[in-house]
Protein backbone atom coordinates (compact mmCIF):
# COMPACT_ATOMS: atom_id res chain seq x y z
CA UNK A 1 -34.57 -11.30 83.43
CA UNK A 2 -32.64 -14.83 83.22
CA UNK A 3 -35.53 -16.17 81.77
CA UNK A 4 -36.22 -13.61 78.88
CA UNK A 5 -32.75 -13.98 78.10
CA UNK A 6 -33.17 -17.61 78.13
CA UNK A 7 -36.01 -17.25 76.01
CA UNK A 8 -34.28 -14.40 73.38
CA UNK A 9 -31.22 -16.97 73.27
CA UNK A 10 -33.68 -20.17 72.07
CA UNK A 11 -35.62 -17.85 69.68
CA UNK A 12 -31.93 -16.52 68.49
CA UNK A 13 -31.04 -20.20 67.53
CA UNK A 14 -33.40 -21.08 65.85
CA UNK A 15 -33.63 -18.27 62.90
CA UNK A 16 -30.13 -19.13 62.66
CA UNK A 17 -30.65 -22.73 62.04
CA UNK A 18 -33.46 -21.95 59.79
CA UNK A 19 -31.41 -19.95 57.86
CA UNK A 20 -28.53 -22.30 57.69
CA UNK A 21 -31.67 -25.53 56.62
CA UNK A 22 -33.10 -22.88 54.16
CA UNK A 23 -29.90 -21.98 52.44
CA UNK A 24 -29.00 -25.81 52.24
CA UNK A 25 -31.86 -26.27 50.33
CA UNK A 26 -31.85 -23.52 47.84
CA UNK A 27 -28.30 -24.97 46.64
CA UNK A 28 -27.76 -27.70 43.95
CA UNK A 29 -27.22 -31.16 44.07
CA UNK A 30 -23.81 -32.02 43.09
CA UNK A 31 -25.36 -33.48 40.38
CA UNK A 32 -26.97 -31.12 39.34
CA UNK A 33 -24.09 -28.82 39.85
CA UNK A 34 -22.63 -31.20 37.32
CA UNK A 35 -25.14 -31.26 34.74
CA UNK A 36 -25.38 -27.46 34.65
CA UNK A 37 -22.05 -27.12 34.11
CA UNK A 38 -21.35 -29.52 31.52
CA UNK A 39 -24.30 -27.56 29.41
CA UNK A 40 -23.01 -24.67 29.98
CA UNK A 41 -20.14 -25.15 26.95
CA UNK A 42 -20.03 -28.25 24.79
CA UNK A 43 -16.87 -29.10 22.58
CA UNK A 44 -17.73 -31.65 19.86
CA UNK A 45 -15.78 -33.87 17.13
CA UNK A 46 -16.75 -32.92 13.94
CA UNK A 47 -18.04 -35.22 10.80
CA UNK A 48 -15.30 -34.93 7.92
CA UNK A 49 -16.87 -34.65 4.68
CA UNK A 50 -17.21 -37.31 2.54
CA UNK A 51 -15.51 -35.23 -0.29
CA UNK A 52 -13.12 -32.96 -0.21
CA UNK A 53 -10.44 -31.18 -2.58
CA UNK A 54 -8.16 -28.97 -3.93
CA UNK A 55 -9.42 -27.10 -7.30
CA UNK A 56 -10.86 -29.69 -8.17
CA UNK A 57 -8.49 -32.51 -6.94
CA UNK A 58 -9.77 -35.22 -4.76
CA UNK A 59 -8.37 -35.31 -1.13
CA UNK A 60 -7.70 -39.34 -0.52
CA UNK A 61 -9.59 -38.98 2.68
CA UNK A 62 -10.32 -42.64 3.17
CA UNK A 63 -6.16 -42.78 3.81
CA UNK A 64 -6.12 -43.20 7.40
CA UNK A 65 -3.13 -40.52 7.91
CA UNK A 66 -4.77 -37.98 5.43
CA UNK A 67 -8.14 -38.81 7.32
CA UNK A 68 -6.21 -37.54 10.77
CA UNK A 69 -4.50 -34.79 9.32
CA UNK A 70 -7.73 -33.19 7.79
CA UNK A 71 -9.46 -33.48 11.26
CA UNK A 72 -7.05 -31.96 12.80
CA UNK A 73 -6.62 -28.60 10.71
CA UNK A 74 -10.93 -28.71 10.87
CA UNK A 75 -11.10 -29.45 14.68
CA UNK A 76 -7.91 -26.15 15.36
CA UNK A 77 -9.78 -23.50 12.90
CA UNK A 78 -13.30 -24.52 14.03
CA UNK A 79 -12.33 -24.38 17.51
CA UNK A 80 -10.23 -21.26 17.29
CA UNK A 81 -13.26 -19.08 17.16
CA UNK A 82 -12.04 -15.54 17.50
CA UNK A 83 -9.49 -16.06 14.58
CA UNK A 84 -12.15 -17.75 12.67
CA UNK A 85 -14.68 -14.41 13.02
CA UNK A 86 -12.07 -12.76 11.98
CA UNK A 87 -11.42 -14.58 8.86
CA UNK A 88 -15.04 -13.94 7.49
CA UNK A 89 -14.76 -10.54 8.67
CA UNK A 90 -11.96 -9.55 6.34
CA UNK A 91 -12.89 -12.39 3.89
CA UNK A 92 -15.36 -9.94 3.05
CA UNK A 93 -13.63 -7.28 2.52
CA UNK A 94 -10.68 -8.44 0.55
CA UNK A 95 -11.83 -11.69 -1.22
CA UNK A 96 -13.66 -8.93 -4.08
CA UNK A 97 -10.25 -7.60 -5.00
CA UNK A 98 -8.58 -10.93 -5.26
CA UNK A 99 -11.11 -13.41 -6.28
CA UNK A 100 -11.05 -11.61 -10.52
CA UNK A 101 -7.64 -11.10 -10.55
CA UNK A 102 -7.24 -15.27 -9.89
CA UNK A 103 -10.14 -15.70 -12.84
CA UNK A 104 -8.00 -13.73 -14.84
CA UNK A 105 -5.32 -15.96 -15.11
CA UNK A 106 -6.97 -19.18 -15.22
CA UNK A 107 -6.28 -20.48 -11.46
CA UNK A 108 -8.72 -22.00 -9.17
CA UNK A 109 -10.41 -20.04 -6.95
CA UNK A 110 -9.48 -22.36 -3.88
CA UNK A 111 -6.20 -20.79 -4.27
CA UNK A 112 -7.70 -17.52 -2.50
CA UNK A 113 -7.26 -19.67 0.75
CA UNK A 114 -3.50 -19.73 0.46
CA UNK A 115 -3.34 -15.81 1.08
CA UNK A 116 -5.21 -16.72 4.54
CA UNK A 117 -3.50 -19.38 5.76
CA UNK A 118 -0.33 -17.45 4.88
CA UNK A 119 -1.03 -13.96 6.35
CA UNK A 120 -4.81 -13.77 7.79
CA UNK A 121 -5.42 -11.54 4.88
CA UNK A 122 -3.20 -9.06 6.60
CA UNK A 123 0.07 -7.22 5.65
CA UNK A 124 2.55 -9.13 7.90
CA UNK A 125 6.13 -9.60 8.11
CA UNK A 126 7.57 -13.46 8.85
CA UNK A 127 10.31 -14.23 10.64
CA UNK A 128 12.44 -14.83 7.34
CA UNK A 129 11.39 -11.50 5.81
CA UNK A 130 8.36 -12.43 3.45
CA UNK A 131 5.98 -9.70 3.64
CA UNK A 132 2.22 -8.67 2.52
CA UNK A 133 -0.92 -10.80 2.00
CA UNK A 134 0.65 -13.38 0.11
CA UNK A 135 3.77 -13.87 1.98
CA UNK A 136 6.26 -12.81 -0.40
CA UNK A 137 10.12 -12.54 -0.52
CA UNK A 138 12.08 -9.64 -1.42
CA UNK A 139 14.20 -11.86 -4.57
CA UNK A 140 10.96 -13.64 -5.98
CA UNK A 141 9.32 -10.20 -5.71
CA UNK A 142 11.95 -8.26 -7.50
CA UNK A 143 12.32 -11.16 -10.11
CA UNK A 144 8.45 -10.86 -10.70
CA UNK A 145 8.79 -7.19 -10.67
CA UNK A 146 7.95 -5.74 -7.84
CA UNK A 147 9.35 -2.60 -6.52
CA UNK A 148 11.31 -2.85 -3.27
CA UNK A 149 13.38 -0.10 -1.53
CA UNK A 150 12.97 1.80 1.25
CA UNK A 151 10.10 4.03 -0.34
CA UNK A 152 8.16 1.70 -1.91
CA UNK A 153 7.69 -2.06 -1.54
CA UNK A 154 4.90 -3.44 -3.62
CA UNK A 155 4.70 -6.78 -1.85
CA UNK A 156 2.07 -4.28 0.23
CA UNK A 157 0.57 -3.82 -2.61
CA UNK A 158 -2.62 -6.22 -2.50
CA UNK A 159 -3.43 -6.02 -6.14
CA UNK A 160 0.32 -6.39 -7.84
CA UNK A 161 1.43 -8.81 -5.17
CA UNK A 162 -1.84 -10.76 -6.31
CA UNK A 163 -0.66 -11.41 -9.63
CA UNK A 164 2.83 -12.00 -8.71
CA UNK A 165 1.15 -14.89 -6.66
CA UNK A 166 -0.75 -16.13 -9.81
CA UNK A 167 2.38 -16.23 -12.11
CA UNK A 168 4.36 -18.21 -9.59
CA UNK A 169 1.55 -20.64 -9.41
CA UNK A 170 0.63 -20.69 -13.15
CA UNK A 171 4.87 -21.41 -13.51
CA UNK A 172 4.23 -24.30 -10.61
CA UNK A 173 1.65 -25.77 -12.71
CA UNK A 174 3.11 -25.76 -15.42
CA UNK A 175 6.13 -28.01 -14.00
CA UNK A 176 4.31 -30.23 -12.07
CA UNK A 177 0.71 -30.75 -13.68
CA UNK A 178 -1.06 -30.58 -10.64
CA UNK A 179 -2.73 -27.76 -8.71
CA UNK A 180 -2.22 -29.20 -5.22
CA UNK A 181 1.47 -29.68 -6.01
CA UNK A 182 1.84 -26.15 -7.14
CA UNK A 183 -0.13 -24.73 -4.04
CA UNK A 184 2.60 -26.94 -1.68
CA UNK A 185 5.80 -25.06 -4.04
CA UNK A 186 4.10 -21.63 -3.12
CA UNK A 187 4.76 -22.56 0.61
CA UNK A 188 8.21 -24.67 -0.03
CA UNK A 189 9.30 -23.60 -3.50
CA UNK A 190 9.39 -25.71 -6.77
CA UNK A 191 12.92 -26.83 -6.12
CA UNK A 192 11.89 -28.25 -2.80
CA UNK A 193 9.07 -30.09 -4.22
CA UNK A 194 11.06 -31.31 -6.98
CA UNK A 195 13.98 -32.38 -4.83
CA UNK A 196 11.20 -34.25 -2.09
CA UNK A 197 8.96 -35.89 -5.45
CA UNK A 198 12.50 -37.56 -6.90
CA UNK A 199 13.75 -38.43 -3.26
CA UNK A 200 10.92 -40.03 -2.45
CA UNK A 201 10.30 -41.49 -6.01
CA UNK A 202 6.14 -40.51 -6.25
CA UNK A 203 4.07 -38.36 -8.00
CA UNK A 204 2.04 -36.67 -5.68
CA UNK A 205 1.23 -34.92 -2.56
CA UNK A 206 -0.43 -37.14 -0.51
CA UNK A 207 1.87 -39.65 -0.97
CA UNK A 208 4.95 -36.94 -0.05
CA UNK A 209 6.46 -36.90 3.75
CA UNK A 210 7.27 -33.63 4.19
CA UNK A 211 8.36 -30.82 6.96
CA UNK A 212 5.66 -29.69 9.32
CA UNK A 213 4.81 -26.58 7.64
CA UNK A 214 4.47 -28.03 3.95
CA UNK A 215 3.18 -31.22 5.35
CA UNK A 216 0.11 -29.06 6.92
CA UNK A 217 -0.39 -26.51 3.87
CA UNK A 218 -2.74 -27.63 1.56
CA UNK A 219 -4.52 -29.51 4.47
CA UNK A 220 -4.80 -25.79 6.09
CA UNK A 221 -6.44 -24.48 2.61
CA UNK A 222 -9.25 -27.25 2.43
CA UNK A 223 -10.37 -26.87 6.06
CA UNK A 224 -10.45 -23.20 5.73
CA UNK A 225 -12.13 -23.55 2.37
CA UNK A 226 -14.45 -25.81 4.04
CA UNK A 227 -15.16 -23.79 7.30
CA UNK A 228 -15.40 -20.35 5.63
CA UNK A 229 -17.98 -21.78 2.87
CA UNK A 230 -20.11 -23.31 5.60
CA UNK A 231 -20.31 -21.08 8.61
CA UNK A 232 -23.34 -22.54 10.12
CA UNK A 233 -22.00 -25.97 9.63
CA UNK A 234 -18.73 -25.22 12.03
CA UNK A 235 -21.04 -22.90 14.32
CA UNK A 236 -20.19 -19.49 13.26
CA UNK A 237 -22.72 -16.78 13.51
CA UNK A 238 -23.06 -13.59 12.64
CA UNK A 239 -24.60 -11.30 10.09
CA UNK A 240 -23.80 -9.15 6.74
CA UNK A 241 -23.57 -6.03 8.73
CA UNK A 242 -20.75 -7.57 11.06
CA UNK A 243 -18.42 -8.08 8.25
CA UNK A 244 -15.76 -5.89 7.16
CA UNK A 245 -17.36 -4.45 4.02
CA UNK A 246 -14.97 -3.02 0.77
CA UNK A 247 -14.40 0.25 1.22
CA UNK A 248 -15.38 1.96 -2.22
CA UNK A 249 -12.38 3.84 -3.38
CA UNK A 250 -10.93 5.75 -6.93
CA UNK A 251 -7.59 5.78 -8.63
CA UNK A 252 -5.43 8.56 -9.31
CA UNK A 253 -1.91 8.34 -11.14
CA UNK A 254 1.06 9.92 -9.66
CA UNK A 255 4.55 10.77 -11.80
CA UNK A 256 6.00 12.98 -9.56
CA UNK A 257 7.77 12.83 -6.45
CA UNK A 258 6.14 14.32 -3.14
CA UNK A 259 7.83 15.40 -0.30
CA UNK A 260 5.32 15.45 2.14
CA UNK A 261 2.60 12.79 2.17
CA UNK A 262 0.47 14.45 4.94
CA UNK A 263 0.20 17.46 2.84
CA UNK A 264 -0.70 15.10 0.09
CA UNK A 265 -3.16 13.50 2.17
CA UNK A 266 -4.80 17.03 3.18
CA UNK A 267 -5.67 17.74 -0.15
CA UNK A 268 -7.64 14.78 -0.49
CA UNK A 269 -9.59 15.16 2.39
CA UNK A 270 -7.74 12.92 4.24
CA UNK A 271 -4.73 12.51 7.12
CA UNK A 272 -1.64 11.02 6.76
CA UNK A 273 -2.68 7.60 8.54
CA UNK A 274 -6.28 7.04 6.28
CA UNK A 275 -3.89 7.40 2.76
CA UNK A 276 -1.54 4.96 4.17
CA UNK A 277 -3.90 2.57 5.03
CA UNK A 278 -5.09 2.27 1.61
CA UNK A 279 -1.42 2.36 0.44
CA UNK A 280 0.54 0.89 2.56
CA UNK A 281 3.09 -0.25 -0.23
CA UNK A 282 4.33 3.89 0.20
CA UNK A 283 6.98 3.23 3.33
CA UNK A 284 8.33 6.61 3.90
CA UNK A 285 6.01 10.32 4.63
CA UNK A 286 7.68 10.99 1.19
CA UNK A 287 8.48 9.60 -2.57
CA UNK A 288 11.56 10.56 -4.46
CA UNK A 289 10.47 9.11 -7.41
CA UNK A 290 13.20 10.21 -9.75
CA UNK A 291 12.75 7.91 -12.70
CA UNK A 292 8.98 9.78 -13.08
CA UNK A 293 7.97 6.39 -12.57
CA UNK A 294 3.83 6.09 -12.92
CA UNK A 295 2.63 5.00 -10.00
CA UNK A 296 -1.45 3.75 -9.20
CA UNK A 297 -2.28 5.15 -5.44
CA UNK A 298 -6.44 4.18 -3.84
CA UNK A 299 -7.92 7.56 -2.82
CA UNK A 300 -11.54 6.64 -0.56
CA UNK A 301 -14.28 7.92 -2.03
CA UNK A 302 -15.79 11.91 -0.34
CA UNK A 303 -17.42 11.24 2.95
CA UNK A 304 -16.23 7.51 3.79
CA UNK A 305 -14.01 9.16 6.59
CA UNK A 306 -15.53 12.07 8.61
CA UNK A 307 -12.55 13.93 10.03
């Protein structure tokens, strides 16, 4: 009995340390361990074009500080993925509405990159009160006029709040003679620039020192124009059906006031949240509307929302 005991014991021992010599060997190498890991996600610096600009306006890239300042606005959007996917996914829907409106008043279509760098093509509120896709506050709005009270504000507005945009810019250029120039006033306001150009006695922006968020601006506009025109190049992937497509709406004219936009909505086809997302400029469940002013509402066409 001692002796099969004996015996079970040995036999016992060594399964175990077969196990323990087998399961050794089925492991990496610390190297190896290495290697796999360091292939598992790579994180690369990335070539800066030998040209780049502005509508049309050469970027003085060979300027060792402009050289750095580039790279770095290319390296955080490239390596910011998520918020980069999401760029080309609503690139694609809202570039189509604000691309012709820009052609219509002569600007550069570069400047489409201002109204993502200043909202992420989304209707946002800053910190200081600027609202909508193009960042705009309440005085320039009403002086370019826009409609702001408590039922409407047409800073929400994508479409009028687009050509606000492009008079303020046209009135930029016009002072300053230079498109880059009058894409830094949209972010600091001609006065600023104007104060900064005679302070610092040049002509132009490159040559300006200027606050963080001006400083990075147009530098913010080129790297987006240059990452969103080149997906492939900056490792984005995806395909057309993972974009947001235009949703195909109509126009209908409204005098009148309504006192209940969810009713208003029903009769469309439609609840109260699909008609506001379409017009969010409309900030209460109700217009008064007692001036009969004519107002331009975007109804989506029969079937686009299945309720």
């Amino acid at each position: 009995m001692r002796y099969l005991k004996h015996t079970f014991f040995t036999i016992g021992m060594l399964f175990v340390s077969a196990f323990i010599v087998l399961a050794f060997k089925s492991q990496p190498s610390s190297s190896q361990t290495v290697m796999s890991s360091e292939n598992d996600y790579n994180i690369y610096a990335l070539e800066i074009p030998e040209a780049l600009n502005f509508s049309g306006e050469l970027m003085p890239i060979d300027t060792p500080d402009i050289r750095e300042r580039i790279d770095r606005e290319l390296l955080v959007n490239t390596y910011w993925q998520s918020n980069g996917l999401l760029l080309f996914k609503r690139s694609h829907r809202y570039f189509p509405t604000i691309e012709p409106i820009l052609k219509s008043y002569g600007i550069p279509d570069d400047f489409k990159y201002l109204a993502v760098i200043e909202s992420g093509l989304q209707n946002v509120t800053s910190p200081a009160g600027a609202k909508g896709f193009w960042q705009i506050m309440e005085t320039t709005g009403k002086e370019y006029g826009l409609e702001i009270n408590s039922n409407v504000d047409e800073r929400y507005n994508l479409e009028l709040s687009t050509h606000v945009a492009c008079k303020y810019l046209l009135k930029a250029k016009n002072k300053f003679g230079s498109w880059t120039l009058a894409a830094a006033a949209y972010n600091a306001g001609t006065r600023g620039i104007s104060n900064q150009l005679e302070k610092q006695q040049v002509t132009g922006y490159y040559d300006l020192l200027l606050g963080e968020e001006t400083g990075r601006y147009v530098f913010r506009a080129v790297a987006l124009k240059e990452i969103l025109g080149h997906p492939k190049k900056y490792g984005f992937n995806f395909s057309e059906s993972d974009l947001y497509a235009p949703i195909p709406t109509f126009k209908i004219q409204l005098d009148t006031a309504v006192t209940d936009f969810v009713q208003f909505a029903n009769k469309w086809g439609l609840n109260y949240k699909q008609l506001k997302i379409h017009n969010p400029w409309l900030r209460e469940a109700f217009l008064n509307n007692k001036s009969r002013k004519l107002y331009t509402l975007e109804i989506p066409e029969k079937g686009y929302y299945k309720n």
